[in-house]
Protein backbone atom coordinates (compact mmCIF):
# COMPACT_ATOMS: atom_id res chain seq x y z
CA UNK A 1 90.43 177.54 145.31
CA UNK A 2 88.79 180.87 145.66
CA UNK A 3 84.47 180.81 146.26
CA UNK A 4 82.85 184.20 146.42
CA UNK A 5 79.31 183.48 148.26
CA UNK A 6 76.56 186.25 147.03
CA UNK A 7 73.14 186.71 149.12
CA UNK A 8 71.24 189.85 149.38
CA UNK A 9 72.20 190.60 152.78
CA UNK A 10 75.21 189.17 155.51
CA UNK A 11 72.89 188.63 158.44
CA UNK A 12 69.42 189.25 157.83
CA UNK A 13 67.14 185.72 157.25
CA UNK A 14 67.37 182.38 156.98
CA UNK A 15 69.52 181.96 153.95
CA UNK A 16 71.95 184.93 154.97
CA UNK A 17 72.60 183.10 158.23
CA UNK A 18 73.46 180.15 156.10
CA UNK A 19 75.46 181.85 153.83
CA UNK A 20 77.19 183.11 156.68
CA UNK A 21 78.15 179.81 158.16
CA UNK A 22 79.09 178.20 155.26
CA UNK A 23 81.69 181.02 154.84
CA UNK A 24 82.82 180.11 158.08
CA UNK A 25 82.86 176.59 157.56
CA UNK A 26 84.75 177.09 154.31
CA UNK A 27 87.64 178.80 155.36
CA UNK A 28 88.04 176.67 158.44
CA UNK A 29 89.01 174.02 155.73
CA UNK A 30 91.05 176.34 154.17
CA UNK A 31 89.28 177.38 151.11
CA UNK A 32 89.46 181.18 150.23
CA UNK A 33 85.74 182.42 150.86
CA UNK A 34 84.36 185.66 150.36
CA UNK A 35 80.68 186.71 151.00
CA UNK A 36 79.44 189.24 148.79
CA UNK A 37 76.29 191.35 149.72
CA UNK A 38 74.21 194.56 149.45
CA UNK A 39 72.96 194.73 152.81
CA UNK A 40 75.41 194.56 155.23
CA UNK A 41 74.87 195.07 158.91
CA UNK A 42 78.16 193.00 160.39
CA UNK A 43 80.86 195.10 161.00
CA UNK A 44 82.84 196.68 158.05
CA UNK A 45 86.45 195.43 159.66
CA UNK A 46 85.39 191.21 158.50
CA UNK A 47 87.85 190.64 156.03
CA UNK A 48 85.86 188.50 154.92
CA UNK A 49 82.94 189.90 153.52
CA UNK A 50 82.63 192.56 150.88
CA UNK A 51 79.09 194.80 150.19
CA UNK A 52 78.19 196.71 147.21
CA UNK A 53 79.00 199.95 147.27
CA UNK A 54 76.31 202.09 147.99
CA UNK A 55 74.19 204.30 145.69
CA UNK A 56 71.27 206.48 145.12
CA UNK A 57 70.15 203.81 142.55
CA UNK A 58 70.01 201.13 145.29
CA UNK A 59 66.37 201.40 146.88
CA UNK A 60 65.32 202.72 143.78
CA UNK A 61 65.98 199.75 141.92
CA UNK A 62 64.29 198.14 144.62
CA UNK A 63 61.24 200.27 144.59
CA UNK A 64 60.84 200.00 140.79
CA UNK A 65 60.58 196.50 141.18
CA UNK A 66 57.94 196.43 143.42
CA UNK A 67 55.98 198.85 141.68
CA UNK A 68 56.21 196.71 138.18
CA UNK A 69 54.95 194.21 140.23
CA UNK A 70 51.91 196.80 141.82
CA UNK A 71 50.74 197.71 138.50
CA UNK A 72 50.97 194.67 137.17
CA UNK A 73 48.90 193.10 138.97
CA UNK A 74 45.86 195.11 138.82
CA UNK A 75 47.19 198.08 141.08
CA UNK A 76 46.64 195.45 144.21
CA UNK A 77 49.06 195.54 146.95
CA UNK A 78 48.28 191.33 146.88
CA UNK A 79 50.76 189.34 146.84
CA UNK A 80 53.35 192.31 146.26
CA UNK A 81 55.90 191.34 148.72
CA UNK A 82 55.54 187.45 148.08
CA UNK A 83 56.58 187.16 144.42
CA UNK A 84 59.65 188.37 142.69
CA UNK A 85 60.34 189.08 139.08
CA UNK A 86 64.20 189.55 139.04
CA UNK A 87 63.71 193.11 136.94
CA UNK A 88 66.47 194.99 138.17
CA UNK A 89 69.95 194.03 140.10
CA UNK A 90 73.41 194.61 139.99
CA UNK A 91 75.95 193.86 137.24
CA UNK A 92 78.50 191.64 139.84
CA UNK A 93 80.72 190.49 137.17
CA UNK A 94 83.06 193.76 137.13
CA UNK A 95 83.78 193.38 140.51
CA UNK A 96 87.54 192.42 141.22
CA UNK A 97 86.38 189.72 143.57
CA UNK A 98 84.13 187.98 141.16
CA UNK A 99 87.21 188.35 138.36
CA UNK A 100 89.31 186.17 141.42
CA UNK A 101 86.54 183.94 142.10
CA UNK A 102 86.92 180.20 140.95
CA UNK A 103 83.91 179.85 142.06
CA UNK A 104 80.32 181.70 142.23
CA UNK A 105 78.15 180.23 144.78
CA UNK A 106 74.76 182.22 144.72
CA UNK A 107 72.34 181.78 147.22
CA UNK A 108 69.23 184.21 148.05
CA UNK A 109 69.69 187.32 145.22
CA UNK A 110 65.86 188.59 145.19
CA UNK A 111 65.10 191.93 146.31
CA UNK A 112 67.32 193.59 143.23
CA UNK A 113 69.70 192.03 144.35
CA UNK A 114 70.54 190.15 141.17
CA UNK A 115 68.24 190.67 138.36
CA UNK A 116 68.07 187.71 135.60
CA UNK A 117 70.49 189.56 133.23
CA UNK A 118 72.71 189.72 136.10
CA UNK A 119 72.82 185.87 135.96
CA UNK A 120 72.90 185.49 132.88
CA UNK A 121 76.06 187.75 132.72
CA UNK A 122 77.42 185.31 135.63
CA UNK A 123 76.80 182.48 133.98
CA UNK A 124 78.53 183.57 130.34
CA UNK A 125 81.58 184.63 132.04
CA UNK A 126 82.54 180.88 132.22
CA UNK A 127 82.51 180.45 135.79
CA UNK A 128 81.86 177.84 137.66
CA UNK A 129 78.44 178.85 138.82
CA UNK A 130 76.46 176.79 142.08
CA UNK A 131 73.20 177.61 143.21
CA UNK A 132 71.74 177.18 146.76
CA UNK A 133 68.32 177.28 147.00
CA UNK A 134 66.37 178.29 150.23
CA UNK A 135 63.40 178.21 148.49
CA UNK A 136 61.26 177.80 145.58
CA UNK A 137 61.85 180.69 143.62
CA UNK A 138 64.42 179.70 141.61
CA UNK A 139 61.93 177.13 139.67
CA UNK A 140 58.80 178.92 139.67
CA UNK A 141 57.34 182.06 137.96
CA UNK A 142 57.45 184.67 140.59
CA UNK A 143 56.51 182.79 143.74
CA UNK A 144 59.08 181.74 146.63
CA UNK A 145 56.59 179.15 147.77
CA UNK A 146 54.05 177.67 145.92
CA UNK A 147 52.02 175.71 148.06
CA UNK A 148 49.75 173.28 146.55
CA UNK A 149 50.06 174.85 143.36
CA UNK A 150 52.09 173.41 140.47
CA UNK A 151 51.73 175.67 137.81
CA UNK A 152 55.67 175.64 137.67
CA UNK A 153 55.71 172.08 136.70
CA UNK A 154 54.05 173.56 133.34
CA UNK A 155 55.19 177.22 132.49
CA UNK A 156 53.26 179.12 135.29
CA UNK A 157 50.59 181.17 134.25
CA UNK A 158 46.87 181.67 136.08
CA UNK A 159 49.55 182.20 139.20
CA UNK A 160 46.82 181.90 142.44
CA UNK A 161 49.03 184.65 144.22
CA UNK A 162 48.20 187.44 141.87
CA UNK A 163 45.25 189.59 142.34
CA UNK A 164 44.37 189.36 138.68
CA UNK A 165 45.77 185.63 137.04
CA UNK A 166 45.80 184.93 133.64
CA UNK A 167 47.82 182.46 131.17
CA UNK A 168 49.91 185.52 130.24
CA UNK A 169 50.21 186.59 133.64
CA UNK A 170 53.48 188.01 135.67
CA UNK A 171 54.44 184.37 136.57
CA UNK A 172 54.51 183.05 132.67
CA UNK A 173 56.08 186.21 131.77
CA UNK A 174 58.45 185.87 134.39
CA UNK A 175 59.34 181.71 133.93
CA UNK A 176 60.07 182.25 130.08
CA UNK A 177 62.74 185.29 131.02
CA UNK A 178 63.98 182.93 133.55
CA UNK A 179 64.25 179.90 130.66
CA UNK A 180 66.46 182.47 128.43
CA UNK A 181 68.24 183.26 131.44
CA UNK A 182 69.36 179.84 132.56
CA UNK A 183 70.02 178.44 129.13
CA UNK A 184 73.05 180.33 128.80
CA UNK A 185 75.28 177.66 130.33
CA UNK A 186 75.11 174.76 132.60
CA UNK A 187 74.86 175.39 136.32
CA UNK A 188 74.42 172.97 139.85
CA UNK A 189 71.45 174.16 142.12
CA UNK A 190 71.96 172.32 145.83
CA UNK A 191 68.62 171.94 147.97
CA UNK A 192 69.01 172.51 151.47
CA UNK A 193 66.77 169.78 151.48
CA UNK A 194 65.77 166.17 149.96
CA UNK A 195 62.16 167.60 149.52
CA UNK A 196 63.46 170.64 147.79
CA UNK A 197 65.94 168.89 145.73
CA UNK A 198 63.20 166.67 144.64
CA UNK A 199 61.22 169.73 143.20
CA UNK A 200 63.35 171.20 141.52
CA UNK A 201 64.86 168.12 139.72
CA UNK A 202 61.02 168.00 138.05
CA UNK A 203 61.26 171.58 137.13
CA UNK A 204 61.30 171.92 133.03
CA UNK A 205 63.32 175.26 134.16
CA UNK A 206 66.31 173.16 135.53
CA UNK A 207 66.03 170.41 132.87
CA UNK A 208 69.69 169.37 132.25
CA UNK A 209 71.07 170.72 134.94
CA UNK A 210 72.57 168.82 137.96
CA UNK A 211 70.89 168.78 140.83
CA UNK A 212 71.72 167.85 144.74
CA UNK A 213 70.71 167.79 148.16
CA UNK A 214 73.64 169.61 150.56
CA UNK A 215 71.80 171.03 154.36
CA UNK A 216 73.24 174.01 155.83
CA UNK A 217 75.60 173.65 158.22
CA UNK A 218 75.30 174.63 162.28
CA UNK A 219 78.69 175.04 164.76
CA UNK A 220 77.76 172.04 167.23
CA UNK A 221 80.87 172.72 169.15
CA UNK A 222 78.54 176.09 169.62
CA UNK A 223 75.25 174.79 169.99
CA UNK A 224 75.72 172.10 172.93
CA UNK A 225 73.52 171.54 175.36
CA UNK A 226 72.95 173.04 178.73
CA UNK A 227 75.34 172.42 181.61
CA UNK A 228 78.16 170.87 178.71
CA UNK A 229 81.52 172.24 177.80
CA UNK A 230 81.44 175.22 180.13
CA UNK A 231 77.11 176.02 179.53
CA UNK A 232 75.10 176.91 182.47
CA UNK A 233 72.84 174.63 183.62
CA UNK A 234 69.30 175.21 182.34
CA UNK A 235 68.09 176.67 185.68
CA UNK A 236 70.77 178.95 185.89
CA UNK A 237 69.36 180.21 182.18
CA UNK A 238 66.39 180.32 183.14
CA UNK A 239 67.05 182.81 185.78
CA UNK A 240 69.02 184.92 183.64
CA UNK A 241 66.50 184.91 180.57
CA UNK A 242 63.37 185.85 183.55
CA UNK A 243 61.39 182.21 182.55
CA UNK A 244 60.16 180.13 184.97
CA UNK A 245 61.81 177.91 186.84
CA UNK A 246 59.07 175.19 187.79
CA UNK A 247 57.34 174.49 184.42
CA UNK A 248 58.03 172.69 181.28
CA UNK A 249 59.17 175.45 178.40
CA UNK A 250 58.01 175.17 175.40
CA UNK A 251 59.64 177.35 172.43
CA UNK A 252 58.10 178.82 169.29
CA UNK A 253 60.50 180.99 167.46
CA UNK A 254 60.16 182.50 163.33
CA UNK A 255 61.33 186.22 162.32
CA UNK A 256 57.21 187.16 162.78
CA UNK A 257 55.29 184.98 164.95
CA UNK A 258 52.05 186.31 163.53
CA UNK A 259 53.21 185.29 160.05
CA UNK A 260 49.97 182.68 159.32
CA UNK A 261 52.84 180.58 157.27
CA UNK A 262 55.05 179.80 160.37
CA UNK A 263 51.41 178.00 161.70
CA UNK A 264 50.26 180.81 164.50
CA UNK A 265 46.97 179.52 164.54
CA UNK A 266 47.24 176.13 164.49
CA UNK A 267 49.75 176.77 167.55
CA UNK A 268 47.10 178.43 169.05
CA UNK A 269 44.34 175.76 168.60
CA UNK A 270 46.43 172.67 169.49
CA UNK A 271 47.56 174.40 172.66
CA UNK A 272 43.54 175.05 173.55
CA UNK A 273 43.16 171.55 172.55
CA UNK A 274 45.74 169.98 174.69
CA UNK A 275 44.36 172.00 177.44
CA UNK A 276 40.98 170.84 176.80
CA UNK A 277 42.38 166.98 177.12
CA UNK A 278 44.62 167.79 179.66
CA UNK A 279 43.57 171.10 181.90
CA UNK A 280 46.58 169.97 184.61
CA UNK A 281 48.86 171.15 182.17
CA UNK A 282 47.69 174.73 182.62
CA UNK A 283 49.97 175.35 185.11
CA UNK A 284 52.58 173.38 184.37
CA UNK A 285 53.77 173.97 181.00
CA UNK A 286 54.77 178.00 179.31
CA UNK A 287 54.83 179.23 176.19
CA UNK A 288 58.43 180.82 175.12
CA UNK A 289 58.05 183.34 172.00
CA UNK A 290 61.13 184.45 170.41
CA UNK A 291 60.36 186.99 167.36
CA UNK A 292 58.66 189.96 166.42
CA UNK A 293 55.28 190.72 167.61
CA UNK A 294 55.50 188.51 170.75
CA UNK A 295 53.78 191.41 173.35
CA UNK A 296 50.70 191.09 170.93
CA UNK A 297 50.22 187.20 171.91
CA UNK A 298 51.06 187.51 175.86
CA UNK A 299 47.24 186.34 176.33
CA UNK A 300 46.80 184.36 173.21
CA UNK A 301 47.09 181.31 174.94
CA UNK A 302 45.45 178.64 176.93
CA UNK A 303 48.92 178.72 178.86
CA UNK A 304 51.55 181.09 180.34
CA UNK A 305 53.42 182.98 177.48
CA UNK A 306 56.84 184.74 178.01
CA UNK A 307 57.38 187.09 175.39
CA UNK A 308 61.25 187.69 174.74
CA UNK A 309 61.47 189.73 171.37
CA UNK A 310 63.20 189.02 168.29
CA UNK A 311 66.63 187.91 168.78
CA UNK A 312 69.84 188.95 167.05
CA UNK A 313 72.42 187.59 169.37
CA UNK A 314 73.20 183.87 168.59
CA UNK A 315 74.27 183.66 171.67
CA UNK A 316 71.16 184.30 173.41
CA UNK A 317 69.44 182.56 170.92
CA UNK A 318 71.67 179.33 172.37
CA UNK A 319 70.82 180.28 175.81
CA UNK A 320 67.09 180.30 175.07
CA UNK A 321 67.47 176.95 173.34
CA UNK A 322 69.10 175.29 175.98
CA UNK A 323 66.35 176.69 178.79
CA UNK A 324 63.66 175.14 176.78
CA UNK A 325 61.89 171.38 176.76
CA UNK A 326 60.64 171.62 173.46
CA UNK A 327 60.65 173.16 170.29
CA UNK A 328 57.23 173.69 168.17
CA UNK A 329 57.35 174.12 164.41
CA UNK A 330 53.83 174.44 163.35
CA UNK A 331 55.21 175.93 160.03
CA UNK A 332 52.91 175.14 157.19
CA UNK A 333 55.69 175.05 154.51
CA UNK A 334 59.50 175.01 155.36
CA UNK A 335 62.57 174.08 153.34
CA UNK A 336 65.40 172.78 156.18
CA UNK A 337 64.92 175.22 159.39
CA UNK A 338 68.36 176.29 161.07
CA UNK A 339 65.83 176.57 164.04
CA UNK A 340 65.60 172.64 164.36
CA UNK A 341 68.92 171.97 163.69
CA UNK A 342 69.88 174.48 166.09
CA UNK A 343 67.45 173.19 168.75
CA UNK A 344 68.67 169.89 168.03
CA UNK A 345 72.02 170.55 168.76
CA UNK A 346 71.50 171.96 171.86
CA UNK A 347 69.57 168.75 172.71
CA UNK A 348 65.80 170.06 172.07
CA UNK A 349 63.44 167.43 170.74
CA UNK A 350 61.20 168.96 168.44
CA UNK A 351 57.59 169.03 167.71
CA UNK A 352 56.77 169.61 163.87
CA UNK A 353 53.92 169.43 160.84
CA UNK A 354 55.60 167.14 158.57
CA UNK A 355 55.90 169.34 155.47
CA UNK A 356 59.03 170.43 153.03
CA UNK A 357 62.28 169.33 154.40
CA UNK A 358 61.17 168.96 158.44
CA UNK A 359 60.57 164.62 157.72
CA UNK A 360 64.38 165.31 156.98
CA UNK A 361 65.24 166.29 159.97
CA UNK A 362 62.57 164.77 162.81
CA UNK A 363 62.19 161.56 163.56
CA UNK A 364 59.11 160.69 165.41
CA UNK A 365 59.85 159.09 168.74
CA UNK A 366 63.52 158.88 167.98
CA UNK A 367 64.22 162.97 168.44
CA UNK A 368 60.85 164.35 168.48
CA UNK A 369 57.45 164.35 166.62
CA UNK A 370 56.24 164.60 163.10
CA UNK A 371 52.35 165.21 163.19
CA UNK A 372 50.18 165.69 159.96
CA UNK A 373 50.53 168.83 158.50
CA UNK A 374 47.67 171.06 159.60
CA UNK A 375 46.04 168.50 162.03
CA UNK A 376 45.96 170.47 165.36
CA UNK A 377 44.76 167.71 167.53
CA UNK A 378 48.16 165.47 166.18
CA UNK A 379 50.11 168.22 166.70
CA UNK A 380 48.65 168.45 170.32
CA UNK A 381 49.07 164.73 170.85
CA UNK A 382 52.67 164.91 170.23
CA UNK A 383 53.78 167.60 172.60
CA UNK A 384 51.71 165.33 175.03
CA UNK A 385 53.95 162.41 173.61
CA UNK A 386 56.77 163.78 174.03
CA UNK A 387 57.39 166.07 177.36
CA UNK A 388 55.64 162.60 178.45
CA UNK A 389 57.90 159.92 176.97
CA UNK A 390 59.69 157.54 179.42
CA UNK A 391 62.46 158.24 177.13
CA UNK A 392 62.61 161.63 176.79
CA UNK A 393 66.34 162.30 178.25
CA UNK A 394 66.88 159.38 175.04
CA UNK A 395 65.07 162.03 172.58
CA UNK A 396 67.31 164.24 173.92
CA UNK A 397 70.36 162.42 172.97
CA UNK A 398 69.25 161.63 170.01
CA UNK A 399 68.67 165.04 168.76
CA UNK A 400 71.96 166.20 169.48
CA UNK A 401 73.41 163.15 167.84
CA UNK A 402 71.50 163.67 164.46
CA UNK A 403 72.58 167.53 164.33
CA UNK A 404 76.13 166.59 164.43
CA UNK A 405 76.21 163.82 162.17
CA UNK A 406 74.07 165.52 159.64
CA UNK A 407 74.99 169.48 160.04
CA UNK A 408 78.30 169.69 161.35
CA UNK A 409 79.94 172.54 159.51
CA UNK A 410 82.97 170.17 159.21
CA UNK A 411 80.75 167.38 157.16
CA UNK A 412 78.85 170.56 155.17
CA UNK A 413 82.05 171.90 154.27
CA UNK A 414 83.44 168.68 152.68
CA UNK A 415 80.86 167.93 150.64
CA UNK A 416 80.47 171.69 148.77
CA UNK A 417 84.21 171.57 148.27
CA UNK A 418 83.70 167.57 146.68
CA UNK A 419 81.04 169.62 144.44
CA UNK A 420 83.13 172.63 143.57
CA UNK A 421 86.26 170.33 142.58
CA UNK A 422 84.29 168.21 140.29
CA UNK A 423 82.75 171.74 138.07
């Protein structure tokens, strides 16, 4: 069996991180994988992945799309980066690795990456076709993430992230190319999550088309925790990352910590909060940030913040995992974060609003805490909760033992091949 995996880019997000480890975990059952991008940043000798070749048309394509999008919506720069309209792309199917390919798995195409012609094309060459989903876009109008709208249960239209909604807006436009699109032949979209899953099986879009839950998969033989198979121990990585060595670490990690969506400010206020409750814990606990913008927010907090950048390196990324205490997820809409799994796996209980596919992953007081989504003073409570739990070396465990039972690549990997073989 031969699967060539398409996302926009072989490193670069959430999804092409997944993307990337379900190639892995593919051909480490033996099944011929490719990964097929535009953006590629991983060196050009992996065999296994293959990149567009470059063009002048490239970030023109790109730019064109945005600007449909600019002038479409009232010549506001609202909402321009948020939505996508799949105008432009690139015609895939000539490619000699798509003509070998038993199997296309897409997963993240937006960006003109893949326009909806493009899929349609992939979808009337016969192929088996599968369809990950990191987000929403796939069953909406334009939007990745709808929030508490549900305009896509009903065409779209009057779309709240456009500067200037209407019934005939981008977003209807937009759902009733992607109904031609899709109707071309049957398909299987795979949720990285129950939640999402659940969505999208309401979706009049997807009506007809099957429809399952699969997470992304996470090397646990890689992401252990501390002072295991050959790790440091967490005060020896400590030392090495420059975090303190006497205080409980807590860890906040997205690509953009300022990003409002990834919960910045209700971070903020449930840390001034706990303080408040607790003002002992001023000295004791620190702040870890891990992402862009990190310098900006060295005084943000009611407690000591240690600013480390965005990281690239995975393994650093484990290293900073396994220093930590805690993880906090105070994202206000999320589909399945590699970040908890991750954590988990290196035996991190997590802290999290219970929204999208996080009630999926945490369990309160078994490997961390699920507190209402945008309630601060819960969220506050259950760091409290947890650094404070008798059992917290038993939350410990217990994290690590759901990541491996439930993300494996191993247990991943069997069930997409189960799914490809019955297409």
């Amino acid at each position: 069996m031969k699967v060539l995996l398409v996302n926009t880019s072989d490193h670069t997000g959430g999804a092409a991180i997944a993307a990337l480890r379900l190639l892995k975990a593919l051909r480490q059952e033996g099944v011929e994988a490719t990964l097929l991008c535009r953006d590629r940043t991983l060196p050009a000798a992996r065999a296994d992945i293959v990149n567009l070749r470059p063009t002048p048309w490239r970030k023109l394509k790109f730019a064109l799309e945005r600007l449909e999008i600019f002038v479409r919506n009232g010549f506001s720069r609202e909402g321009l980066f948020a939505v996508d309209t799949a105008r432009f792309g690139n015609d895939i199917t000539r490619l000699p690795e798509f003509a070998e390919a038993d199997v296309i798995h897409l997963h993240w195409t937006n960006q003109a990456m893949l326009s909806l012609r493009n899929l349609q094309q992939i979808l009337r060459s016969g192929k088996c076709v599968v369809w990950t989903m990191h987000d929403m876009w796939p069953f909406t109008g334009v939007c990745h993430q709808a929030n508490s709208c549900a305009r896509w249960l009903e065409g779209c239209g009057s779309c709240p992230q456009l500067a200037r909604p209407s019934v005939s807006d981008l977003s209807a436009r937009t759902f009733a190319r992607k109904r031609a699109a899709y109707a071309a032949r049957p398909f299987t979209v795979v949720g990285c999550s129950q939640w999402l899953s659940g969505l999208a099986a309401r979706s009049p879009l997807l009506e007809g088309k099957q429809v399952v839950s699969i997470p992304n998969p996470i090397d646990t033989r890689f992401y252990c925790p501390a002072g295991t198979d050959g790790q440091p121990t967490r005060a020896e990585l400590r030392r090495r990352l420059g975090l303190p060595a006497d205080k409980r670490l807590l860890l906040f990690t997205a690509f953009k910590l300022t990003d409002p969506g990834k919960g910045i400010d209700y971070l903020m206020e449930s840390l001034t909060l706990l303080c408040g409750e607790h003002p002992e814990l001023r000295s004791t606990l620190a702040l870890v940030l891990a992402g862009h913008g990190g310098e900006s927010l060295r005084s943000a907090f009611p407690i000591e913040a240690c600013p480390l950048g965005y990281i690239t390196d995975d393994a650093q990324m484990r290293s900073v995992y396994q220093a930590v205490d805690l993880l906090l997820m105070p994202t206000l809409m999320d589909n399945l974060p590699n970040t908890i799994a991750e954590a988990m796996a290196c035996g991190v209980p997590c802290v999290s609003f219970s929204v999208g596919g996080t009630p999926q992953m945490v369990d309160s007081g078994i490997n961390g805490y699920l507190a209402a989504c945008r309630d601060s003073l819960d969220f506050a409570q259950g760091i409290v909760r947890t650094l404070g739990s008798q059992s917290y070396a038993a939350l410990c465990r217990n994290a690590r033992a759901k990541a491996v039972n439930a993300y494996s690549e191993k247990s991943v990997a069997e069930r997409y091949i189960q799914l490809y073989s019955a297409q």
